[in-house]
Protein backbone atom coordinates (compact mmCIF):
# COMPACT_ATOMS: atom_id res chain seq x y z
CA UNK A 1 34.64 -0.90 6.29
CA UNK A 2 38.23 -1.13 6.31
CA UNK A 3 39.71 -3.46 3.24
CA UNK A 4 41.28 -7.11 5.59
CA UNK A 5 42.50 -9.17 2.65
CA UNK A 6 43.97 -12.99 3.63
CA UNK A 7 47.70 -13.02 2.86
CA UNK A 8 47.84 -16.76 3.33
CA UNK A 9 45.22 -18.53 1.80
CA UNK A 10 44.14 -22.27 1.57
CA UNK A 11 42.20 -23.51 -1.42
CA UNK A 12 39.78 -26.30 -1.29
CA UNK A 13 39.23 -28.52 -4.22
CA UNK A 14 35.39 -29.85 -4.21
CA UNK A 15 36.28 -32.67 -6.19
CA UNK A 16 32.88 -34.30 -7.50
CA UNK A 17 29.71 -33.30 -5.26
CA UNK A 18 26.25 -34.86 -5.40
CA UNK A 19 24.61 -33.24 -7.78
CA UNK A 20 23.53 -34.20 -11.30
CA UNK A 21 26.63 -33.31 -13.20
CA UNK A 22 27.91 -36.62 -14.31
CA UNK A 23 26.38 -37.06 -17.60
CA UNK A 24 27.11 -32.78 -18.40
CA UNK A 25 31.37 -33.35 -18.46
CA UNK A 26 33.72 -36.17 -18.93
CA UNK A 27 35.77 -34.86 -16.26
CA UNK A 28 33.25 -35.57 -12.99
CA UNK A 29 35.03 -38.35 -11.49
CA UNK A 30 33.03 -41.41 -10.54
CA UNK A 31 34.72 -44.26 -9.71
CA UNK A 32 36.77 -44.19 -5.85
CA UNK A 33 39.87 -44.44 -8.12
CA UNK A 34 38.63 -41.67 -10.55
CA UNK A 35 37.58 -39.63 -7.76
CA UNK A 36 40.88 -39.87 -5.31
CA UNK A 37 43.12 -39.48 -8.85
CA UNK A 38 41.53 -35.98 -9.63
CA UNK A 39 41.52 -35.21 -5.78
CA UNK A 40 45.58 -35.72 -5.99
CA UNK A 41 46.17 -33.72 -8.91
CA UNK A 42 44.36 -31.12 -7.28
CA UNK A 43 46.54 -31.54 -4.53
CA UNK A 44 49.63 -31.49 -6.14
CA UNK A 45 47.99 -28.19 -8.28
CA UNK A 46 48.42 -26.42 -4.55
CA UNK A 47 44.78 -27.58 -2.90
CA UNK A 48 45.65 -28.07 0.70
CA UNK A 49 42.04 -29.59 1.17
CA UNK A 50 40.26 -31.95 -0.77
CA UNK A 51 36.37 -32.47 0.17
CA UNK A 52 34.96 -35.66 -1.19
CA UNK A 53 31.77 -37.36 -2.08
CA UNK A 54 31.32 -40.67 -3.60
CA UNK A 55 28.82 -41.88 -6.65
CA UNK A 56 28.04 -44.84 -7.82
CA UNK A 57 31.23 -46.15 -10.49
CA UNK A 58 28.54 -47.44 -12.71
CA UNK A 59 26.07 -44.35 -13.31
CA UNK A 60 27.90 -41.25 -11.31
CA UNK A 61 24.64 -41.11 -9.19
CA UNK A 62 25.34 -39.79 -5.42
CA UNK A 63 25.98 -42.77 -2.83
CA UNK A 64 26.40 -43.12 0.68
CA UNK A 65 28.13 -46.50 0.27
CA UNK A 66 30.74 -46.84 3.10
CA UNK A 67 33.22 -48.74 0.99
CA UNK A 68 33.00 -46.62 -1.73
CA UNK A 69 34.27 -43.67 1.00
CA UNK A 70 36.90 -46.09 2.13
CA UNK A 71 38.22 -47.06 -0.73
CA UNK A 72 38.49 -43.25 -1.84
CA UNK A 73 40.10 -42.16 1.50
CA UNK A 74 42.63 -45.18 1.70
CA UNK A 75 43.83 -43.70 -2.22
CA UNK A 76 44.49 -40.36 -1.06
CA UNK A 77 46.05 -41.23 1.82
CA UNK A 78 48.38 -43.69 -0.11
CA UNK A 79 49.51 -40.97 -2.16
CA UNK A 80 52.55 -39.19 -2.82
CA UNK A 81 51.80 -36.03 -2.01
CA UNK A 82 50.08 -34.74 1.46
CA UNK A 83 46.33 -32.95 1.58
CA UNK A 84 43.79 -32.61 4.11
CA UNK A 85 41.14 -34.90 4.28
CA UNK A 86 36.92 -33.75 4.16
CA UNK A 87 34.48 -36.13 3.41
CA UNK A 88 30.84 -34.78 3.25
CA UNK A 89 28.23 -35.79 6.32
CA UNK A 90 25.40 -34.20 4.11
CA UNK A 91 23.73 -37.26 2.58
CA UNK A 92 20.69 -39.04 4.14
CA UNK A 93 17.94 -35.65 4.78
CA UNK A 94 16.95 -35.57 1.76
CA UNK A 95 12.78 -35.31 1.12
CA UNK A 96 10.77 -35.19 -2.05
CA UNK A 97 7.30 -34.35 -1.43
CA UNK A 98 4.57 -35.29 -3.46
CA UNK A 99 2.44 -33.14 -5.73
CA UNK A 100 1.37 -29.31 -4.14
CA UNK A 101 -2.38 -30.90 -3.94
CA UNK A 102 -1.03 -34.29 -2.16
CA UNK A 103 2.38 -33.72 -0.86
CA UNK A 104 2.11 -36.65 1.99
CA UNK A 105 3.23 -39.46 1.42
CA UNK A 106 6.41 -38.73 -0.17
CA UNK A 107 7.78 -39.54 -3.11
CA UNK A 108 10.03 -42.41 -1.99
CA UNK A 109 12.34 -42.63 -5.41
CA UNK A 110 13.32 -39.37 -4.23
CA UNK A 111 13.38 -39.16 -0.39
CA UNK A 112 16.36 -40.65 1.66
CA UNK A 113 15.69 -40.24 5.53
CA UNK A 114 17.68 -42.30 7.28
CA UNK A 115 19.47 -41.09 11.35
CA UNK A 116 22.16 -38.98 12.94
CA UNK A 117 24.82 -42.16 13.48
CA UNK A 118 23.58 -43.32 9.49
CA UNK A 119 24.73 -40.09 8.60
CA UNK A 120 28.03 -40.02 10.32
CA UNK A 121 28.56 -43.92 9.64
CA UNK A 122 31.31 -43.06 7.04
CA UNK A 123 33.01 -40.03 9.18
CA UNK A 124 33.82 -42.65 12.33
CA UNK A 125 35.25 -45.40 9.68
CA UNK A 126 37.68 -43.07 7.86
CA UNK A 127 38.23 -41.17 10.14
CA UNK A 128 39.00 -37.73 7.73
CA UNK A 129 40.42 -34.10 9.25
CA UNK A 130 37.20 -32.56 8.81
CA UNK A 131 33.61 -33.73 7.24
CA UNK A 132 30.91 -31.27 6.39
CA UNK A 133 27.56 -29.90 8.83
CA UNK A 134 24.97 -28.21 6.68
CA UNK A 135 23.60 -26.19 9.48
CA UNK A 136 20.05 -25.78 7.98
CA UNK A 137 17.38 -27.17 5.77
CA UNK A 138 17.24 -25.58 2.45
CA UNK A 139 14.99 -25.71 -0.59
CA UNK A 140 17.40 -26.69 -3.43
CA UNK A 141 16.15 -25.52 -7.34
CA UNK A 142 14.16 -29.00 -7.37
CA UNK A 143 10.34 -28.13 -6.79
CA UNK A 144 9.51 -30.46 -3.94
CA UNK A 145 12.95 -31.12 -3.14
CA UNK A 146 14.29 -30.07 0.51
CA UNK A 147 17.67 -31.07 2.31
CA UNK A 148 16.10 -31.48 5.70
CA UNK A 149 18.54 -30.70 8.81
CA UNK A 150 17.01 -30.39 11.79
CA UNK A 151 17.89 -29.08 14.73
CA UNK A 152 17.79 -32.08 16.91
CA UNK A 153 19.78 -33.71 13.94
CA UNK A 154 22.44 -31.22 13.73
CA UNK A 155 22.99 -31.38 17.37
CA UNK A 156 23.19 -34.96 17.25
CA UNK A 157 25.22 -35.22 14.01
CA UNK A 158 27.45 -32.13 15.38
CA UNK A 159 28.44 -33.72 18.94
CA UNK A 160 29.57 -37.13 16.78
CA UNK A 161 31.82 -35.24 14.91
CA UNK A 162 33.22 -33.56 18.16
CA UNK A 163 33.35 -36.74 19.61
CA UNK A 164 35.23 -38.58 17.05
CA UNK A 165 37.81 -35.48 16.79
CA UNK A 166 36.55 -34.95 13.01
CA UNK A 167 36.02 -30.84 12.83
CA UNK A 168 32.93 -30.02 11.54
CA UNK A 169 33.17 -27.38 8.85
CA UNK A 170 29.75 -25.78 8.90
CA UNK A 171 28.46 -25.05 5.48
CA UNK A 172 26.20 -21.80 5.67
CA UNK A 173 23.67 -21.27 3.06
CA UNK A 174 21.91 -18.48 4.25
CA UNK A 175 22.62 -16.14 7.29
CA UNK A 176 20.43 -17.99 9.88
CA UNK A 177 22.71 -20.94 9.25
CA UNK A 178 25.59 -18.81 10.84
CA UNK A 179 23.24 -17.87 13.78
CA UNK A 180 22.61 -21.86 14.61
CA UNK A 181 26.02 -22.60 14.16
CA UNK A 182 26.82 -19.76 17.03
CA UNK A 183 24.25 -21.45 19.37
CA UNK A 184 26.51 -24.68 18.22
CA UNK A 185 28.83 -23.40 19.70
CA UNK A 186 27.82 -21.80 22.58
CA UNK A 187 25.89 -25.32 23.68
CA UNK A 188 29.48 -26.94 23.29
CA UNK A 189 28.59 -29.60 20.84
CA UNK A 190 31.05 -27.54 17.95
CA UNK A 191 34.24 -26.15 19.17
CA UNK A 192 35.73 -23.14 19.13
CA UNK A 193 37.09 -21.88 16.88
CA UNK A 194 34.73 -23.41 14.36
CA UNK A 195 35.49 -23.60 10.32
CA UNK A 196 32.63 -22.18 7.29
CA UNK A 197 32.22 -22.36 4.24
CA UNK A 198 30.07 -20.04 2.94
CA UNK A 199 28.13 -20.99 -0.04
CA UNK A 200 26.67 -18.07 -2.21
CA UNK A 201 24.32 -18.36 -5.14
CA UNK A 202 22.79 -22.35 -4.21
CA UNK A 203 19.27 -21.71 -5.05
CA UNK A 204 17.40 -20.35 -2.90
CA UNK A 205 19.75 -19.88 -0.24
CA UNK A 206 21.64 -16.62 0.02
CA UNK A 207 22.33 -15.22 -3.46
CA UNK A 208 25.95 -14.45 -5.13
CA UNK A 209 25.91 -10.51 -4.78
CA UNK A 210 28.69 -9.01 -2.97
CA UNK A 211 25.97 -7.19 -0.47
CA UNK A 212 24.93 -10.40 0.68
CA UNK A 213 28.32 -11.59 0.93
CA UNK A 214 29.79 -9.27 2.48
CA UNK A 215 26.49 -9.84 5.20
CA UNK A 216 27.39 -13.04 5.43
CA UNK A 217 30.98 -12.36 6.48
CA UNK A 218 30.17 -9.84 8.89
CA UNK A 219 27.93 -12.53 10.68
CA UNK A 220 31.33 -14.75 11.01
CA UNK A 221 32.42 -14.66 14.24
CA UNK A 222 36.42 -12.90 14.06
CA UNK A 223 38.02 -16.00 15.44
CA UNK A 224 36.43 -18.29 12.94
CA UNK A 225 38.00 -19.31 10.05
CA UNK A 226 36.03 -18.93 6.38
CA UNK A 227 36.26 -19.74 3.04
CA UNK A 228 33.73 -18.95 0.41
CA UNK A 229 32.53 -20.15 -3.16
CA UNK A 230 30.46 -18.79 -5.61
CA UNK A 231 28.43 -21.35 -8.21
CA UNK A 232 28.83 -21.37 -12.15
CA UNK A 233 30.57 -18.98 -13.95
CA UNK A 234 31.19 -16.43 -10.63
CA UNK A 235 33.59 -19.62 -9.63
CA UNK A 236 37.01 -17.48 -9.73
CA UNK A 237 35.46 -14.12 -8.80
CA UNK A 238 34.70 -15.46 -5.56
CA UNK A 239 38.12 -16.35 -5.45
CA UNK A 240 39.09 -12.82 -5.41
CA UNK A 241 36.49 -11.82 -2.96
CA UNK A 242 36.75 -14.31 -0.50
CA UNK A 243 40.49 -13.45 -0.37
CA UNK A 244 39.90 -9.59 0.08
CA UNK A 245 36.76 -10.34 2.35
CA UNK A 246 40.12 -12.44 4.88
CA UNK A 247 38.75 -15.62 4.10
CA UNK A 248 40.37 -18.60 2.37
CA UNK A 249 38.84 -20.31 -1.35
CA UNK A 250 37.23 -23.41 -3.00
CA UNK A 251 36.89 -24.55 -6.19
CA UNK A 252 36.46 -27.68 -8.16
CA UNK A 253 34.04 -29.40 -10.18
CA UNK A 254 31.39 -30.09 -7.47
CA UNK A 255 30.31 -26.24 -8.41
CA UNK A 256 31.44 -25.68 -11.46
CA UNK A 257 32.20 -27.21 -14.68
CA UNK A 258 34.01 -24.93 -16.85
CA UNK A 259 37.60 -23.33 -17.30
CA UNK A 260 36.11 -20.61 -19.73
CA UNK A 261 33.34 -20.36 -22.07
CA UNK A 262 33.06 -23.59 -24.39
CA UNK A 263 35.79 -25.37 -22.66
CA UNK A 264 35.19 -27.90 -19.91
CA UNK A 265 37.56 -28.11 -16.40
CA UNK A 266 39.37 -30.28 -14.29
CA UNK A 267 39.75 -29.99 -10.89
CA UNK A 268 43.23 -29.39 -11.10
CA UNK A 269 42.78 -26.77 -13.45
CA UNK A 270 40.33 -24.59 -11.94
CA UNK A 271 42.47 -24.96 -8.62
CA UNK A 272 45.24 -24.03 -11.07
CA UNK A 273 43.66 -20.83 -11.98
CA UNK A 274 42.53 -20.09 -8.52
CA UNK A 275 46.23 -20.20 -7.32
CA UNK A 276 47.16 -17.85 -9.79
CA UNK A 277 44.33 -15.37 -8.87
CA UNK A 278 45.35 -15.71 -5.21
CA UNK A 279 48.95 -14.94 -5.65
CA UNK A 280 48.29 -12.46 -8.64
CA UNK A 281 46.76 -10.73 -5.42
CA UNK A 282 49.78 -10.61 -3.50
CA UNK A 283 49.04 -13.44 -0.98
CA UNK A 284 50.54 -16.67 -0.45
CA UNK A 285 48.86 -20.39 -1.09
CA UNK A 286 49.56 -22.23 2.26
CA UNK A 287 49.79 -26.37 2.12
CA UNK A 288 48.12 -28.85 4.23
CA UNK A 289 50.72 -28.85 7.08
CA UNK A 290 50.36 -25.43 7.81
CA UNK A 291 46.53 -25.96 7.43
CA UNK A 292 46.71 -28.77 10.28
CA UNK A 293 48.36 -25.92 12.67
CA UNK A 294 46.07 -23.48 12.07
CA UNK A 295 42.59 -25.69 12.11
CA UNK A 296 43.77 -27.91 15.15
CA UNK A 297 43.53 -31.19 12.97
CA UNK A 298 45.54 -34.55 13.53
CA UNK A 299 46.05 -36.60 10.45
CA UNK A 300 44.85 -40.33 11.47
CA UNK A 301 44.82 -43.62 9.77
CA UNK A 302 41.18 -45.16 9.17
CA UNK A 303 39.69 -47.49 12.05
C-alpha cells in the first residue's frame, strides 16, 4: 500500500483519564484547577485538543460530578491561550460481576449503570466541541470488569450529542467498533464526516502491532478523520505511525505516565516530545482554529 503520511497534524493531550493512576505519579492532576492547569500547558506545548475527565480533588478516584466538569471547562475556557474542548461521555456503563460461580447480582461497589441523558448530563451543561462515544462494550484487564455500551445506548447517547451540536469522536477499540460506528452513520444519528480515535493495545481490545493497526485504518472510512494512540511505553511510536498511517496523534497522561525510563511525565511534556516527533517528520502541528475548520466545530459558552 502506498505510504499517505499527514502533513498537518493535530495532537490531543488526554490530560488525566479514569483509570487508577493517581496514586502511581505526582503529576495526574486531580483537582478541576489541577486538571484545567495541566490541560493549558499542554495547550500552550502545541495540543490543539484537550480531552478531559474529572476525579474526585480529595482521592483522584474517577467522578461524574457535573460541577466538577464545569468548573474544569469554565478554567480552560478562561484561559489565555485557545484549545479545543472534549470532555469524555464514557462514564456510567460500567459492570462488575460477581464471582465466575455467582456472577448475578453484581458487585455494586463496582458497577455504575445509570441512562443515556445521565450519561450525557455533563455534555449539554458545558457544552464542549466534541465529547467521546465508545462505540462498543469491552472487557477491560479487570476480571469481571466490562464497560457496557449497548447498542440501544449508543444510539441514544449518539443522537444527544448530534442534537446538542457536540461531535461525537468515536473511540474504536476493536474493528467491530468501526463497523457500528458506519451503521451510526448511515442511520443518521452521527454525522458525516465522523472523528476516531483509535485506541491500540487497551486490554483486550485490538492489540498495539502495526498489522492490526494498519487493519484498523483501512476500516476508516477516507473522509473520516483519525487519530491514534498506543498505551505505555509505545506512547511516541504511535506518534510516528499514526502520522505516516494520515492520521493525527494523542498523548498525555491518561495513557501513559512516563517521559523515559525512570523518569515520570507531564502532559505538557509528552505533548512536547510528540511535537517534536511530528515535525522531525516533516509535517506541520496545526492549532485549534484550524482544527475548528476542518472538524466543523463552533466554540460556545456553557448553558
Amino acid at each position: 500500500m502506498p505510504l499517505t503520511m499527514n502533513t498537518d497534524v493535530f495532537i490531543t493531550c488526554a490530560v488525566t483519564g479514569s483509570g487508577s493512576t493517581q496514586d502511581r505519579s505526582p503529576h495526574v492532576p486531580r483537582s478541576p484547577k489541577q486538571i484545567a492547569d495541566s490541560a493549558i500547558a499542554a495547550a500552550k506545548a502545541g495540543a490543539a485538543i484537550v480531552h478531559c475527565h474529572v476525579r474526585d480533588p480529595e482521592t483522584g478516584t474517577p467522578s461524574r460530578d457535573l460541577k466538577l466538569y464545569r468548573e474544569v471547562t469554565e478554567r480552560i475556557r478562561d484561559a489565555d491561550v485557545d484549545v479545543v474542548l472534549n470532555l469524555t461521555a464514557g462514564m456510567g456503563g460500567d459492570i462488575t460481576f460477581g464471582p465466575t460461580d455467582a456472577p448475578m447480582p453484581v458487585n455494586e461497589a463496582g458497577t455504575d449503570m445509570i441512562g443515556a441523558a445521565e450519561r450525557v448530563a455533563h455534555v449539554a451543561d458545558c457544552l464542549p466541541e466534541i465529547c467521546t462515544l465508545d462505540c462498543g462494550t469491552m472487557n477491560f484487564a479487570e476480571a469481571d470488569y466490562v464497560m457496557t455500551n449497548t447498542p440501544g445506548m449508543l444510539r441514544a447517547m449518539g443522537q444527544m450529542m448530534t442534537d446538542l451540536g457536540v461531535k461525537p469522536e468515536i473511540e474504536a477499540f476493536d474493528t467491530g467498533h468501526l463497523w457500528f460506528a458506519k451503521e451510526l452513520e448511515k442511520e443518521g444519528v452521527l454525522d458525516s464526516p465522523a472523528l476516531v480515535q483509535l485506541c491500540m493495545g487497551v486490554p483486550w481490545g485490538a492489540p498495539d502491532d502495526l498489522n492490526t493497526f494498519m487493519a484498523m485504518v483501512n476500516n476508516v472510512p477516507d473522509d473520516w478523520t483519525f487519530s491514534a494512540f498506543g498505551l505505555g511505553r509505545n506512547q511516541m511510536a504511535y506518534v510516528a505511525a499514526a502520522v505516516l498511517a494520515g492520521g493525527h496523534v494523542r498523548v498525555g497522561l491518561e495513557d501513559n505516565l512516563w517521559l523515559g525510563k525512570g523518569e515520570l511525565a507531564t502532559n505538557e511534556q509528552l505533548v512536547t516530545r510528540a511535537r517534536g516527533i511530528i515535525e522531525g517528520m516533516g509535517a506541520r502541528v496545526i492549532g485549534p482554529e484550524d482544527v475548528r475548520k476542518k472538524l466543523g466545530l463552533v466554540k460556545r459558552a456553557p448553558k
